[in-house]
N, C-alpha and C. Protein backbone atom coordinates (compact mmCIF):
# COMPACT_ATOMS: atom_id res chain seq x y z
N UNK A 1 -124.77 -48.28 200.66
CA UNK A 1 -124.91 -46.98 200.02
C UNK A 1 -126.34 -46.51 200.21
N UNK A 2 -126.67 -45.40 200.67
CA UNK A 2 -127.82 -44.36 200.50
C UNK A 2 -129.06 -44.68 199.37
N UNK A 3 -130.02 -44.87 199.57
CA UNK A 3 -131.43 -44.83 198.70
C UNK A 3 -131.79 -43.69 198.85
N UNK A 4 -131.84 -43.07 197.24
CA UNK A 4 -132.60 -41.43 197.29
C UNK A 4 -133.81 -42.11 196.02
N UNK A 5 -134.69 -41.69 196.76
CA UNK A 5 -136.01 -41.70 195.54
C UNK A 5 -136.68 -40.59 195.09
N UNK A 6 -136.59 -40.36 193.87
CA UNK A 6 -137.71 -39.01 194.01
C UNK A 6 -139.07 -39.55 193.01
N UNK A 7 -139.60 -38.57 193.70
CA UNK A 7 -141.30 -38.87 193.63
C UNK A 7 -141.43 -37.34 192.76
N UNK A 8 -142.58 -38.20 191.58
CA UNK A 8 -143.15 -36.51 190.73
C UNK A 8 -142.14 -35.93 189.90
N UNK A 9 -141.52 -36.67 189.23
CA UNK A 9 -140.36 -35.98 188.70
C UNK A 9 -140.73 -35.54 187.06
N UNK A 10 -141.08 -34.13 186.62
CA UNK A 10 -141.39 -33.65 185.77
C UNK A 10 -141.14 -34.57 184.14
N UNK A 11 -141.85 -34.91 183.53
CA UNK A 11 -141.51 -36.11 182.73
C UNK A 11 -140.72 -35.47 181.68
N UNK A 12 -140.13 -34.47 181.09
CA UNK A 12 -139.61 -33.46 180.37
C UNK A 12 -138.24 -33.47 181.33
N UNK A 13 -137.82 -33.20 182.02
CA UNK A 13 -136.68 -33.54 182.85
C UNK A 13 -136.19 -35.11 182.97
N UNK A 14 -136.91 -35.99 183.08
CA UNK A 14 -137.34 -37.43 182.97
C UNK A 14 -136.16 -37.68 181.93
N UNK A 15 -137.00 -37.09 180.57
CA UNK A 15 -136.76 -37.80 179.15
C UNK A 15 -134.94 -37.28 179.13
N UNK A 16 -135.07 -35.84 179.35
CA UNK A 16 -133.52 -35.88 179.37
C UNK A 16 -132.60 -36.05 180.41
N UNK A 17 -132.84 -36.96 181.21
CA UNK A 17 -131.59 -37.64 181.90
C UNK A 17 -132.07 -39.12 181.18
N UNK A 18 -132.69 -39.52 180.79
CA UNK A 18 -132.83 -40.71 179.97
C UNK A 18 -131.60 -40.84 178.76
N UNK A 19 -132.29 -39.21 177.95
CA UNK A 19 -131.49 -39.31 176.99
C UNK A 19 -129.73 -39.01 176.80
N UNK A 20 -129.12 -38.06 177.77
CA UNK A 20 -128.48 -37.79 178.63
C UNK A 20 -127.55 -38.89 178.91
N UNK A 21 -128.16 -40.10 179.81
CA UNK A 21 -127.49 -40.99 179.96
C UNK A 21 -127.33 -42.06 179.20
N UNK A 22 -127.94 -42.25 177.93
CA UNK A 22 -127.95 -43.34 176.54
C UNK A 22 -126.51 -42.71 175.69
N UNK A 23 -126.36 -41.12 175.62
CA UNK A 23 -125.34 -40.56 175.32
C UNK A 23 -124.11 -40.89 176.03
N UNK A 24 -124.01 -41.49 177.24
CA UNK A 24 -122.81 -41.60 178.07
C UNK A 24 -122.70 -43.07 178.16
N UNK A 25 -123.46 -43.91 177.96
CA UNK A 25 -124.03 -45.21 178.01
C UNK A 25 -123.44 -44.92 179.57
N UNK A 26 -124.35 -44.51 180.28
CA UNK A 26 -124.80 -44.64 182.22
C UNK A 26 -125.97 -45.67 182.07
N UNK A 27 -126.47 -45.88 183.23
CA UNK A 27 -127.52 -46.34 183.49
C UNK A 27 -128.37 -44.82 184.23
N UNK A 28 -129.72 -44.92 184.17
CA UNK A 28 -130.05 -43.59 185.09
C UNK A 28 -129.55 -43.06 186.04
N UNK A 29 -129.31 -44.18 187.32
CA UNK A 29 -129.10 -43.92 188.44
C UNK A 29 -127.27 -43.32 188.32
N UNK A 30 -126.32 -43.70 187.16
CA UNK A 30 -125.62 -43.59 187.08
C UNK A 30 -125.22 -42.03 186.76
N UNK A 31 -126.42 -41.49 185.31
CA UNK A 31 -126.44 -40.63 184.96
C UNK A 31 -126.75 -39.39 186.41
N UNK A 32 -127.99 -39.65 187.14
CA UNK A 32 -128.37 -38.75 188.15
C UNK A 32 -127.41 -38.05 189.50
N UNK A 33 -126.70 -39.47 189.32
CA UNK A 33 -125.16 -39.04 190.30
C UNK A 33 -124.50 -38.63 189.95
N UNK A 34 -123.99 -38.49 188.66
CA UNK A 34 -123.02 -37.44 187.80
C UNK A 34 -123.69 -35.94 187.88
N UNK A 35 -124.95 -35.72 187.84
CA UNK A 35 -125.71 -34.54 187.50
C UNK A 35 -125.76 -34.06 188.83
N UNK A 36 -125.65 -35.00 189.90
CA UNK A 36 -125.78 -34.26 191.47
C UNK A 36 -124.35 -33.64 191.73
N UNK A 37 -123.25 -35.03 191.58
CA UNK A 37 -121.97 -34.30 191.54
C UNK A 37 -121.85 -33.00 190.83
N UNK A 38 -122.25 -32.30 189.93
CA UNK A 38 -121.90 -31.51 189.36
C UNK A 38 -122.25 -30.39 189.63
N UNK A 39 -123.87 -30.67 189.87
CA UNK A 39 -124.51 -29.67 190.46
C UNK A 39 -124.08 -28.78 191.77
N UNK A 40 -123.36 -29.94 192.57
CA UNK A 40 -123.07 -29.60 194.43
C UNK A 40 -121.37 -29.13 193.97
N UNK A 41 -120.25 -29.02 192.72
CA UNK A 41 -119.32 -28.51 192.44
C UNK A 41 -118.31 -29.63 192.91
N UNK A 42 -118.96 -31.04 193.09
CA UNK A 42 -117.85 -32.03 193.32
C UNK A 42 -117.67 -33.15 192.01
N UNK A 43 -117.61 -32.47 191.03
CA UNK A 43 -116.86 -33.31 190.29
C UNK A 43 -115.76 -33.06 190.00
N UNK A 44 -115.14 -34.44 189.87
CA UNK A 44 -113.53 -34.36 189.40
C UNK A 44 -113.27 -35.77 188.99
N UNK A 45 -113.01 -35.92 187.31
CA UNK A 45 -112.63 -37.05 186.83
C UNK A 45 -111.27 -37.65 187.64
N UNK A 46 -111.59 -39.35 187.07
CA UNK A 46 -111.06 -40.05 187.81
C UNK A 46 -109.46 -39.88 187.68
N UNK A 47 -109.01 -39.17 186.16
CA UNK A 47 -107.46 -38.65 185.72
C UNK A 47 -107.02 -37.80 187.18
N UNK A 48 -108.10 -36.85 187.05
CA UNK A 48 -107.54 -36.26 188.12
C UNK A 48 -107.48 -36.47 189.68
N UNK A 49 -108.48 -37.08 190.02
CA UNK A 49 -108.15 -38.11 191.44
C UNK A 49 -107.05 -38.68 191.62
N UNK A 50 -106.92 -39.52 190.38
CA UNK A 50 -105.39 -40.56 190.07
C UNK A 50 -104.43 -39.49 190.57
N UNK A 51 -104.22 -38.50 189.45
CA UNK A 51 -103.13 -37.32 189.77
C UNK A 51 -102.81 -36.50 191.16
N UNK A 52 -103.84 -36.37 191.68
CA UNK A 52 -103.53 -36.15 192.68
C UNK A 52 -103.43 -37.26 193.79
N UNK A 53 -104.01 -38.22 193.89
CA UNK A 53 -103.15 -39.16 194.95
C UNK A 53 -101.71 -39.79 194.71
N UNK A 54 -101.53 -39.74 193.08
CA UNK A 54 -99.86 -40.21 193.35
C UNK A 54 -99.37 -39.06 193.41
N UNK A 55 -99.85 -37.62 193.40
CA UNK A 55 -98.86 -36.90 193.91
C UNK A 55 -98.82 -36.83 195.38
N UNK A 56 -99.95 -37.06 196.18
CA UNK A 56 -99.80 -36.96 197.75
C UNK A 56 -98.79 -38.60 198.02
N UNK A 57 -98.53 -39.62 197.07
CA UNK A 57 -98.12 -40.58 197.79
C UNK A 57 -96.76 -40.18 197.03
N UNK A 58 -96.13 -39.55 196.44
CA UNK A 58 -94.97 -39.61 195.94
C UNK A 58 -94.41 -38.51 196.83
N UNK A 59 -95.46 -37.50 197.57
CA UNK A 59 -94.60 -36.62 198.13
C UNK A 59 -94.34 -36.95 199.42
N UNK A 60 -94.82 -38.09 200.31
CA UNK A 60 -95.05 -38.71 201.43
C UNK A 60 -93.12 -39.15 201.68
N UNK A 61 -92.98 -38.85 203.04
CA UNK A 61 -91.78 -38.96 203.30
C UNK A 61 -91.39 -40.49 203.59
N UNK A 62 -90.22 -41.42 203.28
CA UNK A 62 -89.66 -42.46 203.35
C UNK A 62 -88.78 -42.86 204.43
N UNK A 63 -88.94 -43.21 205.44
CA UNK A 63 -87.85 -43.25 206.35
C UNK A 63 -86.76 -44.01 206.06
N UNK A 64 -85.63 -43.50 206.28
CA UNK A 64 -84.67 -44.16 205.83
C UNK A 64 -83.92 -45.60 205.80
N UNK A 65 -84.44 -45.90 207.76
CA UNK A 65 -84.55 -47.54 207.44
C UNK A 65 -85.22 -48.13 206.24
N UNK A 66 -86.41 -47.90 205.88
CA UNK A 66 -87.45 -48.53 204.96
C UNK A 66 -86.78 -48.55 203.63
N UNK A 67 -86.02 -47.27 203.67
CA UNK A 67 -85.04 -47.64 202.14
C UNK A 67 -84.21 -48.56 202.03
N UNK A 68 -83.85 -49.31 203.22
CA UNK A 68 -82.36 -49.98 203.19
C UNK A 68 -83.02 -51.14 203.16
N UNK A 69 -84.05 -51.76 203.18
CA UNK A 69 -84.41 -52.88 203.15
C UNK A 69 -84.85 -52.85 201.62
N UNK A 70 -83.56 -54.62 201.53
CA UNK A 70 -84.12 -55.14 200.14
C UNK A 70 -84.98 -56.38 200.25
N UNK A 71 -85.42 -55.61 199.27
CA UNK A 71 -86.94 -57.16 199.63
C UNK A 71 -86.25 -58.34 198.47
N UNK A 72 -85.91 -58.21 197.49
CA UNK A 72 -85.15 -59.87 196.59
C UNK A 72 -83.91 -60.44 198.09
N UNK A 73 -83.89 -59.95 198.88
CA UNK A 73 -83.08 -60.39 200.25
C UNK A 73 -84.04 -60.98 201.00
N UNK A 74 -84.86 -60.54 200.93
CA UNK A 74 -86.04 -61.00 202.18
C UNK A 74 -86.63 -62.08 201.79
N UNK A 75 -87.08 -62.28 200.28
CA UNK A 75 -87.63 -63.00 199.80
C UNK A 75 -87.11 -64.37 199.88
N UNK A 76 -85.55 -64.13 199.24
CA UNK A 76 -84.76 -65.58 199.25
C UNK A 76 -84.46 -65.91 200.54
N UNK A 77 -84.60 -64.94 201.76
CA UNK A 77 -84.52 -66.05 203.16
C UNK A 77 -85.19 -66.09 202.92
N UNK A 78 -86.64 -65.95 202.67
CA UNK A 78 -88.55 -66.39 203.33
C UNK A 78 -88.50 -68.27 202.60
N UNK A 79 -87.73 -68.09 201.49
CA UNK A 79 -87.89 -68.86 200.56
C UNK A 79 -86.76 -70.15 201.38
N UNK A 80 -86.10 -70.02 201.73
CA UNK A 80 -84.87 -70.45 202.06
C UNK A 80 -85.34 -71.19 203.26
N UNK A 81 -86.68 -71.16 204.35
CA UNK A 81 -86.57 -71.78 205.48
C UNK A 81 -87.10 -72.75 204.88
């Protein structure tokens, strides 16, 4: 992952991502990536990430062989040699 450092950082800005992130219990670096995400319009809680990938995997098409296979069949041959 990426090293961003900043240098000179107004100590009044400082105190509140300090305080900021004691409120969220973040760590700084934790807090400062939430505040960038937000800033650049890419945040999106993790509910909604979730929500939308099981909707892209629930809408994903099944081929129909893949349905006909039972796996408690597969298993008891695997088991069976």
């Amino acid at each position: 992952m990426p090293l961003l450092q900043v240098r000179d950082c107004p100590e009044d800005i400082y105190k509140k991502i300090v305080l900021a992130a004691k409120r969220q219990n973040r760590t700084i670096a934790q807090q400062i990536v939430v505040l960038l995400e937000k800033s650049l319009g890419q945040e999106q809680s993790n509910r909604e990430r979730r929500k939308q990938l099981l909707k892209k995997i629930n809408e994903r098409e099944i081929a129909k062989k893949a349905r006909e296979i039972d796996a408690v069949a597969m298993i008891r041959e695997d088991r069976d040699r």
